[in-house]
N, C-alpha and C. Protein backbone atom coordinates (compact mmCIF):
# COMPACT_ATOMS: atom_id res chain seq x y z
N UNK A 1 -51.49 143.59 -108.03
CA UNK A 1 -52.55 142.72 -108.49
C UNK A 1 -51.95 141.62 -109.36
N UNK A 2 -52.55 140.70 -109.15
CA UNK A 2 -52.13 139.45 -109.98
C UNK A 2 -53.07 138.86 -111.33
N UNK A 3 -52.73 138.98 -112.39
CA UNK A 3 -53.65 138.69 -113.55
C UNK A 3 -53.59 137.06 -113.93
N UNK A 4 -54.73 135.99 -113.70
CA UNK A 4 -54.12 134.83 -114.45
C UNK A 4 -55.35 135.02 -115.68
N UNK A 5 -55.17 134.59 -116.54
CA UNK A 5 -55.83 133.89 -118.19
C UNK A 5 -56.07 132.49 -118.03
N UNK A 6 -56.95 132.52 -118.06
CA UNK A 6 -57.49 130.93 -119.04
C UNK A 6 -58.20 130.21 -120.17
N UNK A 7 -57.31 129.84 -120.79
CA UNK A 7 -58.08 129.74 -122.08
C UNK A 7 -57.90 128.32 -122.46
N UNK A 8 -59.13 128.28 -123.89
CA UNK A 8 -58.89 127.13 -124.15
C UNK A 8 -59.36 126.68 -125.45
N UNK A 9 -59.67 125.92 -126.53
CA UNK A 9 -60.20 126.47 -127.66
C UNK A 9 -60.95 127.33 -128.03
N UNK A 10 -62.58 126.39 -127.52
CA UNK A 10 -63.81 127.48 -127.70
C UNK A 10 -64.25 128.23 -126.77
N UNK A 11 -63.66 128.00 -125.63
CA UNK A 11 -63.99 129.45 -124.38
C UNK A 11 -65.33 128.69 -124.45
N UNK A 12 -66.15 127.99 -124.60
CA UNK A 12 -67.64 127.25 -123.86
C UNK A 12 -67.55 126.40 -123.05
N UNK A 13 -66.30 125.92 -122.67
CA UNK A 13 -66.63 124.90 -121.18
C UNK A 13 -65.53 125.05 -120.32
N UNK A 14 -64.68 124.21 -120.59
CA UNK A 14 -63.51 123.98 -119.51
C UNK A 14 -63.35 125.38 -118.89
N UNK A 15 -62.06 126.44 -120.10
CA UNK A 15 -61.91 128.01 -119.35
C UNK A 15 -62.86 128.68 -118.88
N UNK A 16 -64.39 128.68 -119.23
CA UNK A 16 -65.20 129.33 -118.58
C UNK A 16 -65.71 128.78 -117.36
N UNK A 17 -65.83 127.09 -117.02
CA UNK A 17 -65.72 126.47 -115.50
C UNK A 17 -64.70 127.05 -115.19
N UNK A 18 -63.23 127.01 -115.27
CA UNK A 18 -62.44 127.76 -114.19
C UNK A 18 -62.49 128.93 -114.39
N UNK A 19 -62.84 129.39 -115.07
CA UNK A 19 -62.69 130.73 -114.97
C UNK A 19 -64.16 131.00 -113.42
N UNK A 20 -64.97 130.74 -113.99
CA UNK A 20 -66.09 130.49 -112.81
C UNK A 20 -65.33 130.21 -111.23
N UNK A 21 -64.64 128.92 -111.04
CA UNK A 21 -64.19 128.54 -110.01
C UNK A 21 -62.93 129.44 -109.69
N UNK A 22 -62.14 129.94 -110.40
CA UNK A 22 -61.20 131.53 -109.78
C UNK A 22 -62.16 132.15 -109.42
N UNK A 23 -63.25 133.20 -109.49
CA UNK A 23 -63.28 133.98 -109.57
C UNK A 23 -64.16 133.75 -107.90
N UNK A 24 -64.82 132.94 -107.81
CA UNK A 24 -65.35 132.04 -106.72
C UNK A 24 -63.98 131.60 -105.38
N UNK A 25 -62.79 131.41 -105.92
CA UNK A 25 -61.79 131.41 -104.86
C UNK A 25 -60.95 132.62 -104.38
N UNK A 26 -60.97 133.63 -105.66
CA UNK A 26 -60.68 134.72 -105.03
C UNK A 26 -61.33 135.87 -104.32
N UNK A 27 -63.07 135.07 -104.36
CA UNK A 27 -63.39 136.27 -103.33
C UNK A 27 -63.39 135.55 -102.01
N UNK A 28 -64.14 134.43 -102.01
CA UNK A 28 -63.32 133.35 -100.73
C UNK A 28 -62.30 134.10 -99.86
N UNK A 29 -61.26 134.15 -100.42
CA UNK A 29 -59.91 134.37 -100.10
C UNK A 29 -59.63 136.03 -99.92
N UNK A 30 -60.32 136.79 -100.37
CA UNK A 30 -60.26 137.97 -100.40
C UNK A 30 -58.76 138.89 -101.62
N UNK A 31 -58.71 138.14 -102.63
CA UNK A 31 -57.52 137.89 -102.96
C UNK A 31 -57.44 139.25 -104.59
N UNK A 32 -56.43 140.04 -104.27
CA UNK A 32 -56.57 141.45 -105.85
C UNK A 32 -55.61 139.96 -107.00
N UNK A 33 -56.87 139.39 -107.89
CA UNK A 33 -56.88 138.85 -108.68
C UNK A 33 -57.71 139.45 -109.79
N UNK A 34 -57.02 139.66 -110.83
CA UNK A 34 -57.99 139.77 -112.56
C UNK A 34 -58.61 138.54 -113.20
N UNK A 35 -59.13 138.43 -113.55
CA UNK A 35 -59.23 136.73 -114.72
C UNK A 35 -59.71 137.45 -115.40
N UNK A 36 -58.79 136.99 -116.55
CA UNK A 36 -59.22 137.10 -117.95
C UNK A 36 -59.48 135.30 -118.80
N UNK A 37 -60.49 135.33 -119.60
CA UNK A 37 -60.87 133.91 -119.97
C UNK A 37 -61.17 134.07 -121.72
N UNK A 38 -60.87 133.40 -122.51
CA UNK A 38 -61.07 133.73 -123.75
C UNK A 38 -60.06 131.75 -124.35
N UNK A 39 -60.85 132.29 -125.75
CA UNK A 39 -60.19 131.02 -126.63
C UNK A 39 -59.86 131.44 -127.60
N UNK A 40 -59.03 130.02 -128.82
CA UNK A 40 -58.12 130.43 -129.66
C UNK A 40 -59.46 130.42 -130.86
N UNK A 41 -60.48 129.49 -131.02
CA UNK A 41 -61.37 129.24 -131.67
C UNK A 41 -62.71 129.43 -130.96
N UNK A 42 -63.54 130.61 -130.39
CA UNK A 42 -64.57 130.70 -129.51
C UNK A 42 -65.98 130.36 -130.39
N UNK A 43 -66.63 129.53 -129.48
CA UNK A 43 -67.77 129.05 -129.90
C UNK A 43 -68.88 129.97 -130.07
N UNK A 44 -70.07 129.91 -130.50
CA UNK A 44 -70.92 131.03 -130.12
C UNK A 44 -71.76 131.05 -128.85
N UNK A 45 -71.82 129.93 -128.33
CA UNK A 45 -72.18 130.38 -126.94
C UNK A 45 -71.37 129.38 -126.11
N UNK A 46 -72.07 129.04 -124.43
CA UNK A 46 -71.09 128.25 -123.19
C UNK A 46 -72.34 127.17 -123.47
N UNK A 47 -71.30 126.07 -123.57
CA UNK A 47 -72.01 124.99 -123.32
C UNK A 47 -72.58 124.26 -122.64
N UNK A 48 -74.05 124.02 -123.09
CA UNK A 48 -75.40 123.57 -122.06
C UNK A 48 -74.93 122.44 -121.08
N UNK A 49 -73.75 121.79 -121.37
CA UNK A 49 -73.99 121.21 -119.90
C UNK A 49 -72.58 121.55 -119.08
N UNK A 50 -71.72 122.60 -119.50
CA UNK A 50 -70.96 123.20 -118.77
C UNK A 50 -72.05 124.60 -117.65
N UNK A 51 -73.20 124.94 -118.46
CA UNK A 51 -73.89 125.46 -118.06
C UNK A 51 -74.61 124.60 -116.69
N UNK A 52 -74.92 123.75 -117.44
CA UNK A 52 -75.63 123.14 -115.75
C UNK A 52 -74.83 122.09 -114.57
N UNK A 53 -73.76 122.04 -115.22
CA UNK A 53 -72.97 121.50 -114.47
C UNK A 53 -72.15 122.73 -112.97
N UNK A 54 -72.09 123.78 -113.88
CA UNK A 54 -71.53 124.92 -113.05
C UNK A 54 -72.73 125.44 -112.21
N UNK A 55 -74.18 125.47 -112.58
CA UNK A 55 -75.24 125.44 -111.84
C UNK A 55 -75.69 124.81 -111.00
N UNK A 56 -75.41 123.47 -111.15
CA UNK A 56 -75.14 122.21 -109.34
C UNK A 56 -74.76 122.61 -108.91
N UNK A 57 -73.47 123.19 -109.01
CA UNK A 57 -72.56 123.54 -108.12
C UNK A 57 -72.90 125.18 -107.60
N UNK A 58 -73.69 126.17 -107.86
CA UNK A 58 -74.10 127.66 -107.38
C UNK A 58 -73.27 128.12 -108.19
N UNK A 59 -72.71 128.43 -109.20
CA UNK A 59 -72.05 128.51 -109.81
C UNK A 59 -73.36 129.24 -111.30
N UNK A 60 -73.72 130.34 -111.77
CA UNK A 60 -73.90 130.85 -113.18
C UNK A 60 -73.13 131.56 -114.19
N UNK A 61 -72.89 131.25 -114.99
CA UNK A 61 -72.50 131.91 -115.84
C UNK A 61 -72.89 132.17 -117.60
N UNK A 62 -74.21 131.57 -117.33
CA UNK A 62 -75.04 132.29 -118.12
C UNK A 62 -75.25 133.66 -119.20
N UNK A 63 -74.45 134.13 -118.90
CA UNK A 63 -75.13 135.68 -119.20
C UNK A 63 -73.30 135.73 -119.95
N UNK A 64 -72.42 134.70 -119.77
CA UNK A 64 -71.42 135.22 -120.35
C UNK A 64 -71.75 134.78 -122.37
N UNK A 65 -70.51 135.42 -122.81
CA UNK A 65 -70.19 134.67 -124.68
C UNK A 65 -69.08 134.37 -124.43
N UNK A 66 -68.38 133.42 -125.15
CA UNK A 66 -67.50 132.96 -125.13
C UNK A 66 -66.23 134.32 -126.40
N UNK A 67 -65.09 134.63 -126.13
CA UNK A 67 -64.15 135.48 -126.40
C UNK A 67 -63.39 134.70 -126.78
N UNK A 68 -62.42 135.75 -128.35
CA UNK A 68 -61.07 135.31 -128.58
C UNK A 68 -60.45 135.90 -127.54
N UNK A 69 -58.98 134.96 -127.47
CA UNK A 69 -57.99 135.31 -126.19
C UNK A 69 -56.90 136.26 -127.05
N UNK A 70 -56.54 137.00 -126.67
CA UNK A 70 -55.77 137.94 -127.43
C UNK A 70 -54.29 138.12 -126.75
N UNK A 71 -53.22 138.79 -127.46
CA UNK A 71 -51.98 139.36 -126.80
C UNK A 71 -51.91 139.91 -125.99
N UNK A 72 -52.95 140.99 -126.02
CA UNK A 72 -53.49 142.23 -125.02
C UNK A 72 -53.86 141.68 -123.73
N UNK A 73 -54.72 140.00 -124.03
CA UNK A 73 -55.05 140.10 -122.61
C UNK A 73 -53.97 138.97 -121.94
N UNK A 74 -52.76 138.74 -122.52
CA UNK A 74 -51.83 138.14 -121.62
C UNK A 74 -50.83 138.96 -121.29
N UNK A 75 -50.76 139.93 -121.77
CA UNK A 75 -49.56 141.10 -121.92
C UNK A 75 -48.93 141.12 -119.96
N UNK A 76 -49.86 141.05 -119.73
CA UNK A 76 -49.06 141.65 -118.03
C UNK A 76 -49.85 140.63 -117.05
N UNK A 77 -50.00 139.52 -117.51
CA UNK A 77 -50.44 138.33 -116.79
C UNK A 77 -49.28 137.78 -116.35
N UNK A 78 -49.28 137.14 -115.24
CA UNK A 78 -48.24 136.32 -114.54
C UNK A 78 -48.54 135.14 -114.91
N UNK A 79 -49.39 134.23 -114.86
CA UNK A 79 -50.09 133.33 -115.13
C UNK A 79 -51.24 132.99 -116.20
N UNK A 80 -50.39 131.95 -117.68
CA UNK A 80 -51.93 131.31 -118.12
C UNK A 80 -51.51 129.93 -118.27
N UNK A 81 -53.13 129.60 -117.74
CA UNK A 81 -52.98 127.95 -118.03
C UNK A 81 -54.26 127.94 -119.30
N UNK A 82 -53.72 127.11 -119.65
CA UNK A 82 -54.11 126.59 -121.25
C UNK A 82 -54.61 124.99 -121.19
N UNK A 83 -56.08 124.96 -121.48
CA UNK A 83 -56.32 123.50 -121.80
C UNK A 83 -57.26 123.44 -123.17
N UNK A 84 -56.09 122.18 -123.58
CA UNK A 84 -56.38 122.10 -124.97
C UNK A 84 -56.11 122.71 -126.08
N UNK A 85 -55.30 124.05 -125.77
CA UNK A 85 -54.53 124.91 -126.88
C UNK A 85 -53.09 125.37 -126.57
N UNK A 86 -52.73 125.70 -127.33
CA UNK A 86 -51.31 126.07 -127.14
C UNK A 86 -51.02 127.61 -126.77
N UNK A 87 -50.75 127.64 -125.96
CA UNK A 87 -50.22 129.53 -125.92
C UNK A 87 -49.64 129.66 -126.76
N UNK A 88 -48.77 129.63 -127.39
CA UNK A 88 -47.80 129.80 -128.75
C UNK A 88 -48.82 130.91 -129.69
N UNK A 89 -50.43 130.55 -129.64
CA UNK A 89 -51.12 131.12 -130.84
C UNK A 89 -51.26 132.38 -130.40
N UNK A 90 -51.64 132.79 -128.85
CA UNK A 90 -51.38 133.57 -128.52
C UNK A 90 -50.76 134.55 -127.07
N UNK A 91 -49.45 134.04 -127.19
CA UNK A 91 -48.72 134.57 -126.05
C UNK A 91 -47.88 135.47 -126.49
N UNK A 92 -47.53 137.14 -126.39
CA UNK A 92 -46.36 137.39 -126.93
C UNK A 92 -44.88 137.00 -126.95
N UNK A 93 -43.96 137.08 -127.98
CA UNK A 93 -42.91 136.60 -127.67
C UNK A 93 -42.04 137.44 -126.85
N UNK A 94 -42.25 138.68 -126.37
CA UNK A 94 -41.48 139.11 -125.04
C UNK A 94 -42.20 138.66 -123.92
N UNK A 95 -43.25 138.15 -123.76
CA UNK A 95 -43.73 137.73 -121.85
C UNK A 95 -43.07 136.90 -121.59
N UNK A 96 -42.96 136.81 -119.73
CA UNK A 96 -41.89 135.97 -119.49
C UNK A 96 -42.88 136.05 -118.38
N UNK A 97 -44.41 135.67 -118.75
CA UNK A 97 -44.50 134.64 -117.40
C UNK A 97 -44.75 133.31 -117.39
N UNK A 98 -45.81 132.29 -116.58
CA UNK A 98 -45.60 131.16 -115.96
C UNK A 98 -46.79 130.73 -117.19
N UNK A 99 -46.51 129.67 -118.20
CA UNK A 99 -47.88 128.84 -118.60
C UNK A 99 -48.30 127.40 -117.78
N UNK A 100 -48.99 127.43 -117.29
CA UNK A 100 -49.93 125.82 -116.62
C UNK A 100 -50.21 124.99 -118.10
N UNK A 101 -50.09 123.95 -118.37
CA UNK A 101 -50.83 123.37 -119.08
C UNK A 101 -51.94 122.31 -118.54
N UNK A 102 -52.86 122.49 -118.24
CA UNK A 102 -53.68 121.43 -117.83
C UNK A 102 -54.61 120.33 -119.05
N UNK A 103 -54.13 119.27 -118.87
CA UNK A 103 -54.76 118.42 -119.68
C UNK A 103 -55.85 118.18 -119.29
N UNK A 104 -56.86 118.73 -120.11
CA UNK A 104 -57.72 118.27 -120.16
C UNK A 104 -58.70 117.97 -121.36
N UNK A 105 -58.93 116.93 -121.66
CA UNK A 105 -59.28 116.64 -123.17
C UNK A 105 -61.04 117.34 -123.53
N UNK A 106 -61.31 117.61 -124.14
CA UNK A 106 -62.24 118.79 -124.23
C UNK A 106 -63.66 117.39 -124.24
N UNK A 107 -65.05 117.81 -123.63
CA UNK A 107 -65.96 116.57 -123.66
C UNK A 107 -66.66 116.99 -124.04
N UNK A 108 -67.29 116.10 -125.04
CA UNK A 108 -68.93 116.53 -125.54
C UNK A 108 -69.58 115.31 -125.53
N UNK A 109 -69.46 114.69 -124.37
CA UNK A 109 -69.59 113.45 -124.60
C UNK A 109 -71.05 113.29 -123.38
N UNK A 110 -71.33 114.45 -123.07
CA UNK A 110 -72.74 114.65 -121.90
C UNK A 110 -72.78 115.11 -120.58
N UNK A 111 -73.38 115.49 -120.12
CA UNK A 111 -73.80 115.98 -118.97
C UNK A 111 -72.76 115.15 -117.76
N UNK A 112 -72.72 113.71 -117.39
CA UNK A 112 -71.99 113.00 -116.74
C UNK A 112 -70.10 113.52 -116.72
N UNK A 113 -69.66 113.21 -117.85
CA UNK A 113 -68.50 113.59 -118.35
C UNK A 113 -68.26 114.73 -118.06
N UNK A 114 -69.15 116.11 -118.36
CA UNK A 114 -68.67 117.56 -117.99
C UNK A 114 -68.79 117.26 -116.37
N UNK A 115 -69.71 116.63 -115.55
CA UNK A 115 -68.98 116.84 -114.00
C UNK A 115 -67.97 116.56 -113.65
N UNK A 116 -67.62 115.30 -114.48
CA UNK A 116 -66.41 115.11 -113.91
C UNK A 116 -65.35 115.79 -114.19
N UNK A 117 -65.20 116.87 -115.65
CA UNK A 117 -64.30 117.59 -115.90
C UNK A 117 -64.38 118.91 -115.16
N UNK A 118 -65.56 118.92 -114.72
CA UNK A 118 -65.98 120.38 -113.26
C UNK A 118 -65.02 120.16 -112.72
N UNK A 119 -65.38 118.93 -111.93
CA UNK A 119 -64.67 119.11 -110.37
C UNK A 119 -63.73 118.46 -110.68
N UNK A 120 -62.41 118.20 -111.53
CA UNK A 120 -60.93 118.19 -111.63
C UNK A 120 -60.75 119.57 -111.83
N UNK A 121 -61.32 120.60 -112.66
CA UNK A 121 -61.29 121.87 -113.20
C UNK A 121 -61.22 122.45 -111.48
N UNK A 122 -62.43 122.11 -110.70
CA UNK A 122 -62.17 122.96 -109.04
C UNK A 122 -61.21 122.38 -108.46
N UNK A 123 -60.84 120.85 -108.54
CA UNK A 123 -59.46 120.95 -107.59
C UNK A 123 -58.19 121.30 -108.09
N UNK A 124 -58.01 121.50 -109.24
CA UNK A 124 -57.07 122.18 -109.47
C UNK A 124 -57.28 123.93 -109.67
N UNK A 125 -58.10 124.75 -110.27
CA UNK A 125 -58.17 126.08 -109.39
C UNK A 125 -57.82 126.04 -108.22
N UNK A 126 -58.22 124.97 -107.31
CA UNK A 126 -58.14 125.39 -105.44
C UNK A 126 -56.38 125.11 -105.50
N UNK A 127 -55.76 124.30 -106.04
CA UNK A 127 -54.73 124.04 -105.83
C UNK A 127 -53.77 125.56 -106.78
N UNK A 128 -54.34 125.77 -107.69
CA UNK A 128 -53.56 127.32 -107.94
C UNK A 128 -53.65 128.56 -106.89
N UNK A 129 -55.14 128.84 -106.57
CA UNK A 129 -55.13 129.65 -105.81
C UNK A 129 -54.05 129.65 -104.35
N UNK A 130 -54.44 128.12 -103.92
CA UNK A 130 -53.16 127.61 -103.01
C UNK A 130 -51.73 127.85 -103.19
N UNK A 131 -51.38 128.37 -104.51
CA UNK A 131 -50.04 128.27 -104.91
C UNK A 131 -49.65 130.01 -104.47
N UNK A 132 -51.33 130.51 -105.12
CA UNK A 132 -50.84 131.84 -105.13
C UNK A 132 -50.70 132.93 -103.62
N UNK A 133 -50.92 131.75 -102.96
CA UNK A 133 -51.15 132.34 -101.29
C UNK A 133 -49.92 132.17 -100.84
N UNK A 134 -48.91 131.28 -101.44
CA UNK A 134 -47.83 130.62 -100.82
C UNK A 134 -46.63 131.93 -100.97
C-alpha cells in the first residue's frame, strides 16, 4: 500500500480539496492508496467556499474537521506534498521519503479564486496519481 499526506496550514481548503480529489482518483483507478490530510495550524472548520467549490464539482466533504498533521501520520508515507507549509514542522528526521511542494498561495479572496485553486489542485492530483501508476 502506498500512503501519500497532504497538508497545509489550516487543513480548510487546499489539503482537504486534494485530499478530496485523491481519494476520488484512487477509487477511479482502483488503486491500495491511504490519504492522510492534516495541517501545521488547523482551522476550526473547511472553508465555505472550498466547501462549495468541491460541491460543483460532486465532490462533499462536509462532515470532515480540519486536523493537526503529525509525525505519526508521515512516519511510513512515501509521499507528502505540502502547500503553503513546510514539512520541516512536521516530518521526522529519519524519513526518507519524497516531499511535493506545490505552490499554492492560500485564497480567501472568494468563491471565484477557490475554483480556480480547485481545479489546479485536480490537475495536479491527476498528474500524481499518473506518476503513481508509472
Amino acid at each position: 500500500m502506498t500512503k501519500i499526506v497532504f497538508a497545509c496550514v489550516g487543513n480548510a481548503g487546499r489539503s482537504q480539496m486534494a485530499t478530496a480529489y485523491a481519494e476520488r482518483e484512487r477509487d477511479r483507478r482502483g488503486l491500495d492508496v491511504e490519504l492522510v490530510t492534516g495541517g501545521t495550524e488547523p482551522k476550526e472548520s473547511i472553508s465555505e467556499d472550498a466547501l462549495e467549490a468541491l460541491e460543483e464539482d460532486g465532490l462533499d466533504v462536509g462532515g470532515r474537521t480540519p486536523r493537526q498533521i503529525t509525525a505519526e501520520d508521515v512516519a511510513n508515507a512515501e509521499t507528502v506534498v505540502t502547500m503553503g507549509c513546510s514539512a520541516s514542522e512536521f516530518v521526522p528526521e529519519d524519513w526518507d521519503g519524497e516531499v511535493r511542494i506545490w505552490s499554492l498561495e492560500s485564497h480567501g479572496d472568494g468563491i471565484e479564486d477557490t475554483r480556480e485553486q480547485r481545479d489546479e489542485i485536480e490537475r495536479r492530483v491527476t498528474a500524481l496519481f499518473d506518476d503513481l501508476e508509472q
